[in-house]
C-alpha atoms as a PDB file:
ATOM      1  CA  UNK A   1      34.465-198.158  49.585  1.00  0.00           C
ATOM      2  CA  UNK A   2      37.596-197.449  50.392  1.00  0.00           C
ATOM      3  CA  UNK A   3      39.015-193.781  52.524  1.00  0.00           C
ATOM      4  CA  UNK A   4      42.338-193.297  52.024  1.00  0.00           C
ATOM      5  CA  UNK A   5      45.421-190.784  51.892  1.00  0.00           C
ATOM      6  CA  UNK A   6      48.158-191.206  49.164  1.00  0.00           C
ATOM      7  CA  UNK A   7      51.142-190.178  51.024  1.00  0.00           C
ATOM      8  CA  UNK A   8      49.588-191.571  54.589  1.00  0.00           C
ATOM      9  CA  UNK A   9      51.630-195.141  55.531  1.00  0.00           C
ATOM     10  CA  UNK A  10      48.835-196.370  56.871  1.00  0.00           C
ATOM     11  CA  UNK A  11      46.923-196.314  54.137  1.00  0.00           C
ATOM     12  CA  UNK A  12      49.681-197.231  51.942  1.00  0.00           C
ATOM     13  CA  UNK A  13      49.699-200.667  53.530  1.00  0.00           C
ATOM     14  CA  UNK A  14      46.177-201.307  53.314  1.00  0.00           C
ATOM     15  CA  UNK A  15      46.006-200.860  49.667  1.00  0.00           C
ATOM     16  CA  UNK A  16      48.995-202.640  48.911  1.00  0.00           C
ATOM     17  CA  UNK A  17      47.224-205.647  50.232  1.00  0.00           C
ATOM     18  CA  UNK A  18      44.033-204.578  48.607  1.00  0.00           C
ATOM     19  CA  UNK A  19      45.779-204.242  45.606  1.00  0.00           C
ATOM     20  CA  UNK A  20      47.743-207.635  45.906  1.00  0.00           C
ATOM     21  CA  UNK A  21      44.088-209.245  46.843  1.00  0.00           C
ATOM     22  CA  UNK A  22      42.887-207.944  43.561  1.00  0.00           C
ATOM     23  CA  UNK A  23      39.714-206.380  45.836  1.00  0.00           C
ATOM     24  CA  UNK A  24      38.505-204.297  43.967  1.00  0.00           C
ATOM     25  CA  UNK A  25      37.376-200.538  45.879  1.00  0.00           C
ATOM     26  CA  UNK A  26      35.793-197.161  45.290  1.00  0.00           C
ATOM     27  CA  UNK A  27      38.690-195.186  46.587  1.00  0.00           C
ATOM     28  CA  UNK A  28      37.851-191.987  48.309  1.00  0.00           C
ATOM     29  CA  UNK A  29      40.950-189.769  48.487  1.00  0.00           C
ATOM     30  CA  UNK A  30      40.490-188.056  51.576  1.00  0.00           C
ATOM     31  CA  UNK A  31      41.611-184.233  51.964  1.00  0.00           C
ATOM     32  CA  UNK A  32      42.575-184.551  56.156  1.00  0.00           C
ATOM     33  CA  UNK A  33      41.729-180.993  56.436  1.00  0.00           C
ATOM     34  CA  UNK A  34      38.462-181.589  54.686  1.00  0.00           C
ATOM     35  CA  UNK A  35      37.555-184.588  55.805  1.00  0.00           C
ATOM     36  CA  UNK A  36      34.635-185.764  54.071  1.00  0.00           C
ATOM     37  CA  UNK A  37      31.005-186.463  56.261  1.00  0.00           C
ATOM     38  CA  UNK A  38      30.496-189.796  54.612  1.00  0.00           C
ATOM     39  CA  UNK A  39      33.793-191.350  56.319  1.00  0.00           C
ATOM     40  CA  UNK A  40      33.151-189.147  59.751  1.00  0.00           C
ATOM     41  CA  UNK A  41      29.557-191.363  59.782  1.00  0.00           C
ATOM     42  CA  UNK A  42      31.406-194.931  59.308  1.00  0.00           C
ATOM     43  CA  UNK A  43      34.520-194.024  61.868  1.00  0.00           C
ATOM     44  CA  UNK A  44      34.133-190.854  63.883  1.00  0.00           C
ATOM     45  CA  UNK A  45      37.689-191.085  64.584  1.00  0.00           C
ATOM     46  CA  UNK A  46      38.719-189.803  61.469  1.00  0.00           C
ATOM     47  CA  UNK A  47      41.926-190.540  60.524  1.00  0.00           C
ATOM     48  CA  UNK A  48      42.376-193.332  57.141  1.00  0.00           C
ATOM     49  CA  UNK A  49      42.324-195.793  55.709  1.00  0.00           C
ATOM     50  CA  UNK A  50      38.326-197.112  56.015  1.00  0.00           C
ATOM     51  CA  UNK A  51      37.329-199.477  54.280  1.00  0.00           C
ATOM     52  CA  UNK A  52      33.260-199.895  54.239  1.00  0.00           C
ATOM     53  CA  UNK A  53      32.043-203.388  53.192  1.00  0.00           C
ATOM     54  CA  UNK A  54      29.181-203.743  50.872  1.00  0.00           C
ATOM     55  CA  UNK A  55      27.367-204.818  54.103  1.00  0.00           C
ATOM     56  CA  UNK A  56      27.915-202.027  55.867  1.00  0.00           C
ATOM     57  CA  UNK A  57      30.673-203.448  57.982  1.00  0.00           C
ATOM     58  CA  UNK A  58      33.365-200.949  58.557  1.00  0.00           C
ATOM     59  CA  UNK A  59      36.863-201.660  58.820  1.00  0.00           C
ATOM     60  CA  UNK A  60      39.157-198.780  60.095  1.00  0.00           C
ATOM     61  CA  UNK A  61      42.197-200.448  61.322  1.00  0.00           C
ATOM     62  CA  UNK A  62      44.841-200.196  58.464  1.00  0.00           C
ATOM     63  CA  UNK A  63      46.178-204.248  59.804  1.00  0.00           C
ATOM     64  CA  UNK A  64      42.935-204.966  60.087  1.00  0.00           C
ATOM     65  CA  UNK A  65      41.968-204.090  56.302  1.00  0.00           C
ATOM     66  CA  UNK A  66      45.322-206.178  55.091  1.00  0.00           C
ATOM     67  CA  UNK A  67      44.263-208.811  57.007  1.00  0.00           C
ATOM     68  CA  UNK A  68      40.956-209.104  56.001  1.00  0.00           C
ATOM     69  CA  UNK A  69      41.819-208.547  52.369  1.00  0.00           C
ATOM     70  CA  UNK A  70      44.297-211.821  52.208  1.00  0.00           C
ATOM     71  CA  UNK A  71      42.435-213.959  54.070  1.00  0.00           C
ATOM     72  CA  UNK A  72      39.897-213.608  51.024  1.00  0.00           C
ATOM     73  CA  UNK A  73      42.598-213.646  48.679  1.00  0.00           C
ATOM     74  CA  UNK A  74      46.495-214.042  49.065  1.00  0.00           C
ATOM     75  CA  UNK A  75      47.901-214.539  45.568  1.00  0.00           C
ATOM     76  CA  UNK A  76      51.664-214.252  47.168  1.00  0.00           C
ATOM     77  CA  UNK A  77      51.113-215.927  50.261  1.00  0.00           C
ATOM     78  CA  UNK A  78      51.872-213.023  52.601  1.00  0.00           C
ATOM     79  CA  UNK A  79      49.993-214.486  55.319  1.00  0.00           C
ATOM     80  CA  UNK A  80      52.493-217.101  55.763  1.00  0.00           C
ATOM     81  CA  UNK A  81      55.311-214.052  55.920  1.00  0.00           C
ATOM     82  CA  UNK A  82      53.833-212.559  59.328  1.00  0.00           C
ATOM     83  CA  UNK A  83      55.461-211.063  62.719  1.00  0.00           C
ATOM     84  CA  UNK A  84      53.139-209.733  64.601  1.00  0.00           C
ATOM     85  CA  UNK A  85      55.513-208.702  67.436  1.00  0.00           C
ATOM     86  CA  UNK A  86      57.759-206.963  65.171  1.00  0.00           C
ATOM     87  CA  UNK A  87      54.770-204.982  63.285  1.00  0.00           C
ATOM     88  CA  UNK A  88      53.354-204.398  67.031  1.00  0.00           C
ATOM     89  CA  UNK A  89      57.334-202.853  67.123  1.00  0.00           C
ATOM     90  CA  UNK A  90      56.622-200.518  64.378  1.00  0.00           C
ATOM     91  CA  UNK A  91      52.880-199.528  65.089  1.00  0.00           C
ATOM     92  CA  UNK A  92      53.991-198.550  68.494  1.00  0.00           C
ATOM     93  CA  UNK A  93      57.839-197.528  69.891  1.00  0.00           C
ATOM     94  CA  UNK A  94      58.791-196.886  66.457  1.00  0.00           C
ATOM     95  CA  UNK A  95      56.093-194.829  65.071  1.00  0.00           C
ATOM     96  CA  UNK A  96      55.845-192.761  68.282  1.00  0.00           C
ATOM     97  CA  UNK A  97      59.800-191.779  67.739  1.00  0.00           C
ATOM     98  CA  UNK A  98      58.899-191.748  63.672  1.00  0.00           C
ATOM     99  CA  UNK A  99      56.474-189.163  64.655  1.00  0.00           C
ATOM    100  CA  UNK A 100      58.145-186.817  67.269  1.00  0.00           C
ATOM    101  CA  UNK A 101      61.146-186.824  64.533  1.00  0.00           C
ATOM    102  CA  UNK A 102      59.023-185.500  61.573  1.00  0.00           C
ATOM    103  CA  UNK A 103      57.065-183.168  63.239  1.00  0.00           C
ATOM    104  CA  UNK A 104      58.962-181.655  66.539  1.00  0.00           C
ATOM    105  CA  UNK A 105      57.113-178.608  66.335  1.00  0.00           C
ATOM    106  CA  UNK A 106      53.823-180.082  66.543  1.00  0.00           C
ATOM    107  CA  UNK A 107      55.189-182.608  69.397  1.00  0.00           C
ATOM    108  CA  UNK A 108      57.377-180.224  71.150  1.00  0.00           C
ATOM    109  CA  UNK A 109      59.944-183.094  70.719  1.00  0.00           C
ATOM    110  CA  UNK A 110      63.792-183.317  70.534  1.00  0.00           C
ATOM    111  CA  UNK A 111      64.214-185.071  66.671  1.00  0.00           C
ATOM    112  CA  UNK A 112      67.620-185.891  66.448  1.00  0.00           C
ATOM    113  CA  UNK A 113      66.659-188.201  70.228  1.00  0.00           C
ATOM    114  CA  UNK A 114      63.900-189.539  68.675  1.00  0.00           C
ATOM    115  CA  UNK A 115      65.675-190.132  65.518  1.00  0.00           C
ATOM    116  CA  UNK A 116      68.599-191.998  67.162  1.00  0.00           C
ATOM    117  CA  UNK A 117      65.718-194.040  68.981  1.00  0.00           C
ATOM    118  CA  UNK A 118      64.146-194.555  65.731  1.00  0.00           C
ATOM    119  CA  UNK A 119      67.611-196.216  64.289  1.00  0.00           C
ATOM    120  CA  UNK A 120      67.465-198.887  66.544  1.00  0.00           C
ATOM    121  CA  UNK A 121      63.971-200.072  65.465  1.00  0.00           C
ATOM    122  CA  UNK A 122      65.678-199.912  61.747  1.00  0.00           C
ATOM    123  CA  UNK A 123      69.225-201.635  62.557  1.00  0.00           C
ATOM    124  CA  UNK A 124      66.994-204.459  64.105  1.00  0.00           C
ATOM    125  CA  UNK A 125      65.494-204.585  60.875  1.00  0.00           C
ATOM    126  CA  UNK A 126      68.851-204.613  58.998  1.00  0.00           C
ATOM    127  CA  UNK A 127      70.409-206.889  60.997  1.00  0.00           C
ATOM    128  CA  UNK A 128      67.462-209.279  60.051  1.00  0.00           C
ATOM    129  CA  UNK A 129      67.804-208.660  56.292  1.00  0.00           C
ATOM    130  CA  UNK A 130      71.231-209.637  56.322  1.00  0.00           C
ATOM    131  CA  UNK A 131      70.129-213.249  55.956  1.00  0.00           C
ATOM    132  CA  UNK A 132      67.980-213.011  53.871  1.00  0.00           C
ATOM    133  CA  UNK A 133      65.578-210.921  51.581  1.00  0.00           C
ATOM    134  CA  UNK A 134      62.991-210.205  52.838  1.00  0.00           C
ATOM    135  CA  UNK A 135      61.648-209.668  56.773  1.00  0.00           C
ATOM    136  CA  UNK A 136      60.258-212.918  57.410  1.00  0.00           C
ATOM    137  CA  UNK A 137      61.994-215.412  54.304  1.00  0.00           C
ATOM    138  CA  UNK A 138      62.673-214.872  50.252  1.00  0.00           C
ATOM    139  CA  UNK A 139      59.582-213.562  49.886  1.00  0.00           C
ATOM    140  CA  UNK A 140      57.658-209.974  50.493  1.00  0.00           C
ATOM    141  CA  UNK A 141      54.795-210.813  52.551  1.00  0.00           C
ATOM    142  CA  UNK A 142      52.318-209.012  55.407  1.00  0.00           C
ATOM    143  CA  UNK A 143      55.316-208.102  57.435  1.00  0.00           C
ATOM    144  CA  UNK A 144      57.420-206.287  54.683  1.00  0.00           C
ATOM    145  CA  UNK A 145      54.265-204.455  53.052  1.00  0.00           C
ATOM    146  CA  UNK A 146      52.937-203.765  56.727  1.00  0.00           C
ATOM    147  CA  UNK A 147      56.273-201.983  57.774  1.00  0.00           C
ATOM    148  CA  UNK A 148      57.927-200.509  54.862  1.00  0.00           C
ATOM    149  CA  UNK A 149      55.920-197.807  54.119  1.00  0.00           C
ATOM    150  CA  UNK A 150      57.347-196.242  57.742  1.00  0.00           C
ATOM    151  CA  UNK A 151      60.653-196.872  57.061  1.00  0.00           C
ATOM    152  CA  UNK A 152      59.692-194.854  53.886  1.00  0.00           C
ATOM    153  CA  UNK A 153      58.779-192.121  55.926  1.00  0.00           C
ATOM    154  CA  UNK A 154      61.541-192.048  57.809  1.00  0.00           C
ATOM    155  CA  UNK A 155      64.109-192.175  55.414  1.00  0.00           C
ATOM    156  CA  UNK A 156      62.284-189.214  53.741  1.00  0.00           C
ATOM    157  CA  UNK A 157      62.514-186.919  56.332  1.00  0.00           C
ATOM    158  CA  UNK A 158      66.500-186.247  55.705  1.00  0.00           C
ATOM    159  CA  UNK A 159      67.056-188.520  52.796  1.00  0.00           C
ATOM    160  CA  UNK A 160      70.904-187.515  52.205  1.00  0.00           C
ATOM    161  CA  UNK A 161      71.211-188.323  55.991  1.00  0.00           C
ATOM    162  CA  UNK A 162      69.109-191.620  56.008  1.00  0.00           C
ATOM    163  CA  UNK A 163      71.328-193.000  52.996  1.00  0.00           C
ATOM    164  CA  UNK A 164      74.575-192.401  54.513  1.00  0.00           C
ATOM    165  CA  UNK A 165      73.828-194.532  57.755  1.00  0.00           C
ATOM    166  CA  UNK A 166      75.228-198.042  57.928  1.00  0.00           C
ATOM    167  CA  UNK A 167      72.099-199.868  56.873  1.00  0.00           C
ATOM    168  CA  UNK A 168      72.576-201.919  53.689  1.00  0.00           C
ATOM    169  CA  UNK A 169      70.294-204.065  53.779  1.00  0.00           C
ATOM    170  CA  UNK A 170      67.440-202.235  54.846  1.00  0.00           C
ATOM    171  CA  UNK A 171      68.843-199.498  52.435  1.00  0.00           C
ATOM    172  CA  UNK A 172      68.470-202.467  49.830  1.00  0.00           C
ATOM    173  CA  UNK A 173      64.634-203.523  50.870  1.00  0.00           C
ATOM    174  CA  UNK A 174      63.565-200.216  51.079  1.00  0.00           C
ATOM    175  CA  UNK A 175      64.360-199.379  47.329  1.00  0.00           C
ATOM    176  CA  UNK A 176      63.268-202.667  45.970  1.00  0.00           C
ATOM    177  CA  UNK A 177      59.923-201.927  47.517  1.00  0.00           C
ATOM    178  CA  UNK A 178      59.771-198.616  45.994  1.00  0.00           C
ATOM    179  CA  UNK A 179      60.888-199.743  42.648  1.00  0.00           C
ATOM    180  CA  UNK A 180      58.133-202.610  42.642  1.00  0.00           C
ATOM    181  CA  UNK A 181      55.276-202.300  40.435  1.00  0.00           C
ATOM    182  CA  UNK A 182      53.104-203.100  42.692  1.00  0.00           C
ATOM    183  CA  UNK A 183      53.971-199.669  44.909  1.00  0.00           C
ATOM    184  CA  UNK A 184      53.657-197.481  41.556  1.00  0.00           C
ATOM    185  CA  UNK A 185      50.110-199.068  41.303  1.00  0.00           C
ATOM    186  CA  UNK A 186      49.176-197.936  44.536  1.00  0.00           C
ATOM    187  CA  UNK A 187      51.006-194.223  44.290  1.00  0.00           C
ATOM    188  CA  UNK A 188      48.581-193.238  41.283  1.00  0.00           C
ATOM    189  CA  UNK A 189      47.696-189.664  42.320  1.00  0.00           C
ATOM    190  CA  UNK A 190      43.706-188.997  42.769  1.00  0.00           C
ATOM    191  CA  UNK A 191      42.117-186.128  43.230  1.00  0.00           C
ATOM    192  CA  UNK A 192      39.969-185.853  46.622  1.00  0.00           C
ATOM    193  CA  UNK A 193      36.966-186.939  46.681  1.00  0.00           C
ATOM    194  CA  UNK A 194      33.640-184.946  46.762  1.00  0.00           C
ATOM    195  CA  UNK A 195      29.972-186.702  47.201  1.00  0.00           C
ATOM    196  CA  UNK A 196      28.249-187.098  43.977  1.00  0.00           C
ATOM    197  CA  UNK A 197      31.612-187.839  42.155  1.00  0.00           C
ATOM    198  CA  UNK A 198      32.105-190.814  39.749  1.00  0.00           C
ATOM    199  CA  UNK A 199      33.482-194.429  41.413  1.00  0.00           C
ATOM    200  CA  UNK A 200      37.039-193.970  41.255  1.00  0.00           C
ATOM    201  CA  UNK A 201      37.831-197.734  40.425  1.00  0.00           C
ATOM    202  CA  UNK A 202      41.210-199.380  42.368  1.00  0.00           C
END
């Protein structure tokens, strides 16, 4: 069983490996201001994605999940495409600035600061692209799928702004990864989740 959010990146990461994996889930869209009692009992922190193993082992770390996922199964070999340092990067510096520029109200934060912090993380990430196509080789793999879907955030939040920066290469990544099938498959809109609904097959 999988607890999820469509538009969270979080989540969006752990089903694109799920989905790459070809595990097969109950997917629970999760309303965050309804969160549902079933997903508070297998991780009282609350926040997505969980994924809750036929066992009962519960999984609530969105790395964790894409981890576990392609060590079962890893089709593409995205395993073998890994940073750990630079997805520690993104989970932590990067997300924090991510955050206090998309929401200043809630964080009391200045966002064009955090936003000009948040361009470093990204020209580091450019500057790696220019050589080749992908974070970590030719190929997409764990770092790519593990990042993008921040950088999607963040280019969201003034798009117009975000596209006239100096960042081909990301600029390129970024809309291959949101051209690929494999993104549309995991963007399919749900409606959220109630108990005693039918299995909601991904």
């Amino acid at each position: 069983v999988l607890y999820s959010f469509r538009r969270c990146p979080y989540a969006m990461r752990a089903r694109l490996a799920l989905a790459v994996s070809e595990t097969m889930c109950d997917l629970r869209e999760v309303k965050l201001a309804n969160k549902p009692q079933a997903m508070l009992d297998a991780s009282p922190k609350g926040t997505v994605p969980v994924l809750v193993l036929p066992d009962g082992t519960v999984i609530d770390e969105s790395i964790d999940i894409m981890r576990w996922a392609l060590a079962r199964k890893d089709p593409e070999r995205w395993l073998e495409r890994d940073d750990r340092d630079v997805i520690a990067t993104n989970d932590g510096a990067f997300k924090r600035d991510l955050d206090r520029y998309k929401y200043p109200d809630r964080y009391g934060s200045d966002p064009l600061a955090h936003r000009a912090a948040g361009m470093d993380f990204l020209a580091q990430l450019d500057a790696r692209l220019a050589t080749s196509d992908q974070l970590c080789g030719a190929a997409r793999g764990v770092a790519d799928m593990a990042i993008f879907p921040f950088v999607r955030q963040f280019a969201s939040v003034d798009r117009d702004w975000f596209d006239a920066q100096p960042l081909p290469h990301l600029q390129r990544w970024l809309a291959a990864h949101l051209a690929s099938p494999l993104f549309a498959t995991i963007m399919v809109r749900h409606a959220p989740w109630a108990p005693g609904d039918p299995p909601q097959r991904f």
